[in-house]
C-alpha atoms as a PDB file:
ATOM      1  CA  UNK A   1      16.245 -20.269  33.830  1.00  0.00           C
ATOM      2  CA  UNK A   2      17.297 -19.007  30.449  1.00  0.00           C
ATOM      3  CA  UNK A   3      15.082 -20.726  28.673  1.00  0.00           C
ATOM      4  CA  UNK A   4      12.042 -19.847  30.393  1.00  0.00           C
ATOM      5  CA  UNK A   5      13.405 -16.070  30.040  1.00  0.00           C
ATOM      6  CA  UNK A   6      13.571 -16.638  26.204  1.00  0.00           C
ATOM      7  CA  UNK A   7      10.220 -18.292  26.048  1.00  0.00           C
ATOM      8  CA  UNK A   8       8.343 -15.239  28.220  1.00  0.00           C
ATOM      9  CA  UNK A   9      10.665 -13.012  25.801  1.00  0.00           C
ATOM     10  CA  UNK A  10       8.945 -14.934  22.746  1.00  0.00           C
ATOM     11  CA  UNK A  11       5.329 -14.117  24.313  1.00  0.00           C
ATOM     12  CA  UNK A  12       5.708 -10.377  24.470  1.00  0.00           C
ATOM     13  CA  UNK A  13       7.361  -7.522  23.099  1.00  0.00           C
ATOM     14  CA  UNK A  14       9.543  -6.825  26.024  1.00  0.00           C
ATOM     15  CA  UNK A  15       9.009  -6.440  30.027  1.00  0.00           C
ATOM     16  CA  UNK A  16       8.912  -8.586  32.874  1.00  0.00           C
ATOM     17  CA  UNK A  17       5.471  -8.182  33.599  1.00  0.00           C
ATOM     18  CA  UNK A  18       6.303  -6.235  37.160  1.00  0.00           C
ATOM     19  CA  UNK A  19       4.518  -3.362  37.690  1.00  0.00           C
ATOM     20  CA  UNK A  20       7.600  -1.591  37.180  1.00  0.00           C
ATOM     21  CA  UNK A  21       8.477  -3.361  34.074  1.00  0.00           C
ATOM     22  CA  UNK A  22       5.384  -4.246  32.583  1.00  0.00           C
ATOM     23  CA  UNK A  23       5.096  -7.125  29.714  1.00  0.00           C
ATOM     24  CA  UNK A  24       4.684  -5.312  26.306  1.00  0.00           C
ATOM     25  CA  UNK A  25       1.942  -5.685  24.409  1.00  0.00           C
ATOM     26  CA  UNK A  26       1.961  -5.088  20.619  1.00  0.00           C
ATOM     27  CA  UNK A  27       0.152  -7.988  18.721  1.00  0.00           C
ATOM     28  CA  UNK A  28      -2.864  -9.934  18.744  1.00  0.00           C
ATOM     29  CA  UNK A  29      -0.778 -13.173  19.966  1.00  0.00           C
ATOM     30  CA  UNK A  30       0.625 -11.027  22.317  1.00  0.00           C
ATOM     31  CA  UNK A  31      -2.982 -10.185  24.093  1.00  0.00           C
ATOM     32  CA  UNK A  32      -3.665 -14.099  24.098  1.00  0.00           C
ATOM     33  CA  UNK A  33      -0.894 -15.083  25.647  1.00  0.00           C
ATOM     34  CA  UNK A  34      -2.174 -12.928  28.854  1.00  0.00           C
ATOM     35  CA  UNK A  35      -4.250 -15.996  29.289  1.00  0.00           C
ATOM     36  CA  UNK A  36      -0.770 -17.636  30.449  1.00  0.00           C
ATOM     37  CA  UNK A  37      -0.016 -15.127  32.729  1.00  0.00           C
ATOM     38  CA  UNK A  38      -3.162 -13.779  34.787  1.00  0.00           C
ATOM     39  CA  UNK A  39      -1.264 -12.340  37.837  1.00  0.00           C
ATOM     40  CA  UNK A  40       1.014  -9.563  36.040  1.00  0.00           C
ATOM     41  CA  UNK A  41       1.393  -6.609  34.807  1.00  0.00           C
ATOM     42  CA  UNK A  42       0.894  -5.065  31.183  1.00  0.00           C
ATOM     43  CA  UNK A  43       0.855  -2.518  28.631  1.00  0.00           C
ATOM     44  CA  UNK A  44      -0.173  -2.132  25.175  1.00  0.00           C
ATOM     45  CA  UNK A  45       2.253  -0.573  22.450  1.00  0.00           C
ATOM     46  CA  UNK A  46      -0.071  -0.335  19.233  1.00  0.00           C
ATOM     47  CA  UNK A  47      -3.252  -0.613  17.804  1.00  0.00           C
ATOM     48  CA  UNK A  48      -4.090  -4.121  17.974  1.00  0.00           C
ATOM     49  CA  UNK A  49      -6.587  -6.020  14.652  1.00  0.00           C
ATOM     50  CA  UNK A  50      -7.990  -9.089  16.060  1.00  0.00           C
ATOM     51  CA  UNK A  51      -9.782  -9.945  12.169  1.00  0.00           C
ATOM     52  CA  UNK A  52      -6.990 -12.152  10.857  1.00  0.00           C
ATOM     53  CA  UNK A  53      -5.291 -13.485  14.016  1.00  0.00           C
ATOM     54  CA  UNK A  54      -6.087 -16.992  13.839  1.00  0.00           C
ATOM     55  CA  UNK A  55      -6.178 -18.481  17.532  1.00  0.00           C
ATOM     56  CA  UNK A  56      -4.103 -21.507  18.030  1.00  0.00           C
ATOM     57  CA  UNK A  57      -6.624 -24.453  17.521  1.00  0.00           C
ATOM     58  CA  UNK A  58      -6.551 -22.439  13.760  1.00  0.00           C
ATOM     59  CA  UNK A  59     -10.219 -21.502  13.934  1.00  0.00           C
ATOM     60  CA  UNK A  60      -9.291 -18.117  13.670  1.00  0.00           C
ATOM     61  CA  UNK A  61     -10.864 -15.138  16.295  1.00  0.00           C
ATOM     62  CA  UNK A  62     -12.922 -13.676  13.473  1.00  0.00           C
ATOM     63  CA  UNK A  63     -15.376 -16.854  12.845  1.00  0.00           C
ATOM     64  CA  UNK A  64     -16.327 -19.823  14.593  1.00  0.00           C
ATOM     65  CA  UNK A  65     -16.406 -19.193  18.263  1.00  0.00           C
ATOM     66  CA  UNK A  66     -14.008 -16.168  18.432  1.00  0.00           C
ATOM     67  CA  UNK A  67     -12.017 -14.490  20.404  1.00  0.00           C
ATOM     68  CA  UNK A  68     -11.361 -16.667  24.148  1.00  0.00           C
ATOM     69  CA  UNK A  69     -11.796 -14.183  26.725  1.00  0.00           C
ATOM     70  CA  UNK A  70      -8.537 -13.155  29.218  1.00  0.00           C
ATOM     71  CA  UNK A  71      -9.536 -14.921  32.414  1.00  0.00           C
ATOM     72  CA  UNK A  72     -13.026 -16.474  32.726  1.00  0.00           C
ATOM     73  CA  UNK A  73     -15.717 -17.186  35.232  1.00  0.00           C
ATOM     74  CA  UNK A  74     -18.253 -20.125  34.821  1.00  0.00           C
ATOM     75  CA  UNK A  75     -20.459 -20.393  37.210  1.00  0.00           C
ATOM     76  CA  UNK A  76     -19.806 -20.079  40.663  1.00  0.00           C
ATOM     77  CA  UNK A  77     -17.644 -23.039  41.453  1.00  0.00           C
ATOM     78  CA  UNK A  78     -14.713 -22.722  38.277  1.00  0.00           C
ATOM     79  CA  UNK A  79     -13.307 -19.309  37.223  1.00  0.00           C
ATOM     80  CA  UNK A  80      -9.908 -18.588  36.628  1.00  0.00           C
ATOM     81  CA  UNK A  81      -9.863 -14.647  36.738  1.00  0.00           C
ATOM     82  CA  UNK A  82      -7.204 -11.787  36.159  1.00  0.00           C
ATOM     83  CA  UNK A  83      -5.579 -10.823  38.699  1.00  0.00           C
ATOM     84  CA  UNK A  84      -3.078  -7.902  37.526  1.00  0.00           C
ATOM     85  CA  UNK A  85      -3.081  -5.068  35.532  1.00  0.00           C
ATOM     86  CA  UNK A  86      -3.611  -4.317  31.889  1.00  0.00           C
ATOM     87  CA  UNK A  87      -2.942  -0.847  30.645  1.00  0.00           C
ATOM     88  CA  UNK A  88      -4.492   0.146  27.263  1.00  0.00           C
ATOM     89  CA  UNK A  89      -2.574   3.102  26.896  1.00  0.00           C
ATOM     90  CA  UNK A  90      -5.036   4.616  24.531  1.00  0.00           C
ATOM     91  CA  UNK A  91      -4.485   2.197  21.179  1.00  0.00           C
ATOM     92  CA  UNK A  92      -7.152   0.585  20.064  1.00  0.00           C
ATOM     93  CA  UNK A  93      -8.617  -2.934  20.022  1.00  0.00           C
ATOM     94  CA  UNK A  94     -10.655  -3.586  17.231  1.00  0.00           C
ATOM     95  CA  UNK A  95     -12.806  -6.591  15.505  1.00  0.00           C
ATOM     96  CA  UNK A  96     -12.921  -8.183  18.611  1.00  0.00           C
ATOM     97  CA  UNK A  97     -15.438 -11.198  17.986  1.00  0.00           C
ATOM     98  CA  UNK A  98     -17.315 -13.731  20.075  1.00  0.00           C
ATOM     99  CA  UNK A  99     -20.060 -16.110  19.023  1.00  0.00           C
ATOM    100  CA  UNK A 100     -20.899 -18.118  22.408  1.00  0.00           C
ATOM    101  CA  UNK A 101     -24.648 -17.957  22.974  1.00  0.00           C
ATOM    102  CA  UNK A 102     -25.035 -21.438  24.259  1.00  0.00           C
ATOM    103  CA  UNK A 103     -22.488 -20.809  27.147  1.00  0.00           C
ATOM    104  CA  UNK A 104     -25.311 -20.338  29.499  1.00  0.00           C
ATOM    105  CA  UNK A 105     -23.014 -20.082  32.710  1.00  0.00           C
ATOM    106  CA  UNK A 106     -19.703 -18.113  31.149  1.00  0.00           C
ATOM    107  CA  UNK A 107     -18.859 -14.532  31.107  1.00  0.00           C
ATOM    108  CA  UNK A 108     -17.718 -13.083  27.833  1.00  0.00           C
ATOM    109  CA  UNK A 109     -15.943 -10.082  26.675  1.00  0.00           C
ATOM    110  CA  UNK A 110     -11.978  -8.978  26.080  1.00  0.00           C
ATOM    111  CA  UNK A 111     -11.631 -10.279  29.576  1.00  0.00           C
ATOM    112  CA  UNK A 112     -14.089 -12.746  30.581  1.00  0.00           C
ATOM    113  CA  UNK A 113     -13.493 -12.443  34.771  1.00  0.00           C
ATOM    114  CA  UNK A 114     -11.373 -10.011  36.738  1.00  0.00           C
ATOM    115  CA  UNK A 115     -10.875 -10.025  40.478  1.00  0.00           C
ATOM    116  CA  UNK A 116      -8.774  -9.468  43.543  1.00  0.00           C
ATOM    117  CA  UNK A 117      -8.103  -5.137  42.734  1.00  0.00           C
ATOM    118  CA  UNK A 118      -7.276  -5.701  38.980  1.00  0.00           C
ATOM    119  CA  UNK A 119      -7.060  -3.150  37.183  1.00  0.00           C
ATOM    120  CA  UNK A 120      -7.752  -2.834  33.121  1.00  0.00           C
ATOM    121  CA  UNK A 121      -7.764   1.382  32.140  1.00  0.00           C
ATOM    122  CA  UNK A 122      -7.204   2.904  28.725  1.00  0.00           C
ATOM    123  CA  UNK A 123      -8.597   0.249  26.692  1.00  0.00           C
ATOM    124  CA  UNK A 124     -10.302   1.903  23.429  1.00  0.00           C
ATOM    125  CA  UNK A 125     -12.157  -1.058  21.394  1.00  0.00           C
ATOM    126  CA  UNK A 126     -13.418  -0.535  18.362  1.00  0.00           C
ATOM    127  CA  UNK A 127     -15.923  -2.558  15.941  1.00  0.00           C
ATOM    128  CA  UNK A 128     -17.320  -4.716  18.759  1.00  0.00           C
ATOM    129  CA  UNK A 129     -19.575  -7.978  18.025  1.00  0.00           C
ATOM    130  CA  UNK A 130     -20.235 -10.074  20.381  1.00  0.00           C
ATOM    131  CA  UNK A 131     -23.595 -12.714  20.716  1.00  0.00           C
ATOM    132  CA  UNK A 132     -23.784 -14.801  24.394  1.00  0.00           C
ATOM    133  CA  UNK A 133     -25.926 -15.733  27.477  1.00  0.00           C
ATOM    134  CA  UNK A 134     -23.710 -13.024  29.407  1.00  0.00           C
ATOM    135  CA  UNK A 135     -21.314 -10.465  28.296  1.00  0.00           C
ATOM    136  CA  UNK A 136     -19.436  -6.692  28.567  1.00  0.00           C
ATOM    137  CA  UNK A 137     -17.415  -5.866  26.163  1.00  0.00           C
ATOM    138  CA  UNK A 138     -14.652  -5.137  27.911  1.00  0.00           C
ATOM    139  CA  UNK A 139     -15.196  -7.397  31.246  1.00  0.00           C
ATOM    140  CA  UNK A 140     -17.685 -10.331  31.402  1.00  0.00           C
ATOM    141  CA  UNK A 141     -17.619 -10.519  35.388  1.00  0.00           C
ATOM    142  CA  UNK A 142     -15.716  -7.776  37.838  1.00  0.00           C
ATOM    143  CA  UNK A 143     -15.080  -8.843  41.333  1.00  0.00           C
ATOM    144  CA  UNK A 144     -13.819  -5.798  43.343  1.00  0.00           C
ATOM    145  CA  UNK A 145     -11.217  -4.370  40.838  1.00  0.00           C
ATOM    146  CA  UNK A 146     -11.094  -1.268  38.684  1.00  0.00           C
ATOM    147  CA  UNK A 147     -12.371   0.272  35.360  1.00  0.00           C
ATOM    148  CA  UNK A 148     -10.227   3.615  34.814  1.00  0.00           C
ATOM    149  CA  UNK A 149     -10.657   4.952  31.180  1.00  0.00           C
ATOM    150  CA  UNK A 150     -12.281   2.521  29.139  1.00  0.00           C
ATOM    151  CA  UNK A 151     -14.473   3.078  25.942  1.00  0.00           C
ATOM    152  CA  UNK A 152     -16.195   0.511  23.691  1.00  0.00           C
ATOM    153  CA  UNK A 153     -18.096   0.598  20.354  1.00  0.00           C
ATOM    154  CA  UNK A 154     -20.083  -2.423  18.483  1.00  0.00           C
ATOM    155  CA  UNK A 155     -22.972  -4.088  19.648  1.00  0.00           C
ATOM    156  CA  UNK A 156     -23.629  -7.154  22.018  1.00  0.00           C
ATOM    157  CA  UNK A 157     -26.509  -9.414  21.707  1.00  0.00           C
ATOM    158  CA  UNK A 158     -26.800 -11.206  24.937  1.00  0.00           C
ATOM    159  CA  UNK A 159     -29.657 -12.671  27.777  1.00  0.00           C
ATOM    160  CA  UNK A 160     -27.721 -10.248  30.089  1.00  0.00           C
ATOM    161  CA  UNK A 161     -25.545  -7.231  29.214  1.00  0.00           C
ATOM    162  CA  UNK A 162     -23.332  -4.196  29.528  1.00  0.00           C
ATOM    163  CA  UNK A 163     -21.871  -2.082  27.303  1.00  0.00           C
ATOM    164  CA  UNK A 164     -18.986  -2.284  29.250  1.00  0.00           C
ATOM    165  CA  UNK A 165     -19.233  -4.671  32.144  1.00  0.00           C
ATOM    166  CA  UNK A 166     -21.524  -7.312  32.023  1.00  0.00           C
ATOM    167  CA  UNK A 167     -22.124  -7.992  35.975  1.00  0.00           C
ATOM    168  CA  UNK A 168     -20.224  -6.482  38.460  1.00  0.00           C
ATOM    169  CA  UNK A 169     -20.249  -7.022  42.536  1.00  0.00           C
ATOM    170  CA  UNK A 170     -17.971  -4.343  44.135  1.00  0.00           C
ATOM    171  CA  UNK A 171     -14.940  -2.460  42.337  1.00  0.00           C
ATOM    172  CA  UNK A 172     -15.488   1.106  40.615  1.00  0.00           C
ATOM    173  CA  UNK A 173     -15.253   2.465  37.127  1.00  0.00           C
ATOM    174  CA  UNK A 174     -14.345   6.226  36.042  1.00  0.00           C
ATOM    175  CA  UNK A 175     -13.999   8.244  33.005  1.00  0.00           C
ATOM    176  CA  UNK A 176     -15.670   5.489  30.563  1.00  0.00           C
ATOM    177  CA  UNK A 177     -17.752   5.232  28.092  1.00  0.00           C
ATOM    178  CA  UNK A 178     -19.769   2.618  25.652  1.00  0.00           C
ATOM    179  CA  UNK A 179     -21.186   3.035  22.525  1.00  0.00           C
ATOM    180  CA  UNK A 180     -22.612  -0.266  21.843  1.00  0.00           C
ATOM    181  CA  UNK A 181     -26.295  -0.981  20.176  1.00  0.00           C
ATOM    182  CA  UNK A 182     -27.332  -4.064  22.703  1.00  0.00           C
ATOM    183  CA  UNK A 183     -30.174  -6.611  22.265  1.00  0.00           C
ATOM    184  CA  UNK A 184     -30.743  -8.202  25.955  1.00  0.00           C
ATOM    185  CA  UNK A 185     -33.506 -10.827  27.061  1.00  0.00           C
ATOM    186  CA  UNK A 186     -33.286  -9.397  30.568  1.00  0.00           C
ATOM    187  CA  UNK A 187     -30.400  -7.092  32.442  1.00  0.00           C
ATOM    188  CA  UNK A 188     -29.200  -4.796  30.460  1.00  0.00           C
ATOM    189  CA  UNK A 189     -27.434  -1.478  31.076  1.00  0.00           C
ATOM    190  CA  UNK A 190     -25.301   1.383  29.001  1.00  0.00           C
ATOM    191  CA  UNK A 191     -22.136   0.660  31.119  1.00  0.00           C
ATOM    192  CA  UNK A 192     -23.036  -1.865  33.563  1.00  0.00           C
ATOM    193  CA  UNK A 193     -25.590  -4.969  32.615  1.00  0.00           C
ATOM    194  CA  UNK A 194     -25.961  -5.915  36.674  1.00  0.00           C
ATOM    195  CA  UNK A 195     -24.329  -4.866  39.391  1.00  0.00           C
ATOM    196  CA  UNK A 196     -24.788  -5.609  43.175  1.00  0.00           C
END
């Protein structure tokens, strides 16, 4: 049991990831390693550069592919979403990069799926450039969970797009904003690219 409280310990800058002790967030590796731990709770401590954080294959999240998205949703039949909550709290994001256009099926953004009443509010990103089939730049896919507070700038080139949610069936979003230049083959939308 010590151990694995040492490793989480390693991941973050502090918490437990309860809603009452949230897992800090203060680093680029610190937003990856979310991907371990979909179901809990977080907050950011400082403005966050994505440009030189090289991901762990060594590629780097400022060329090749990018950034890999918090959660994701391919398809219909394999998704792996988040489940908790991620709070912002009003530092910025920025350089966050994605180069996926042939991922025909896969939702891209910061997170790529959220579902179940997540929650992500005061997220600020800055400098956003993302190019895939379907994207938001803050959520790929929302499944009946909650945008509070969010604002985006960049630009998304995409078949299907949202300057803040790419598709979206059920959930809400309040007090958010995108300001992101977006080249789209088909949906497209200034917050939301589809929703239903």
């Amino acid at each position: 049991i010590l151990l694995i409280e040492i490793s989480l310990l390693y991941c973050f800058a502090g918490g437990s990831g309860t809603s009452d002790d949230p897992y800090l967030v203060e680093t680029a590796e610190h937003l990856a390693a979310i991907n371990d731990h979909l179901t809990n709770f977080f907050v950011q401590t400082a403005n966050i550069d994505l440009t030189n954080y090289l991901s762990p294959d060594g590629a780097g999240y400022n060329g090749g592919e990018g950034w890999i998205p918090l959660g994701y949703f391919i398809d219909w039949g394999d998704n792996q979403p988040f489940t908790g909550q991620y709070n912002g709290g009003g530092f910025s994001i920025s350089n966050l990069y994605i180069n996926r256009p042939e991922e025909m099926y896969a939702a891209q953004g910061l997170f790529g799926s959220i579902r179940e009443g997540a929650v992500i509010k005061n997220v600020v990103l800055e400098n956003v450039n993302i190019s895939a089939a379907y994207a938001g730049s803050v959520v790929g896919y929302v499944n009946w969970s909650e945008i509070e507070n969010c604002h985006s700038y960049g630009s998304i080139e995409a078949i299907s797009a949202g300057g803040l949610i790419g598709y979206m069936w059920g959930g809400s979003v309040s007090r958010s904003s995108a300001d992101v230049e977006m080249h789209a083959e088909q949906y497209s939308g200034g917050l939301i690219g589809y929703i239903i």
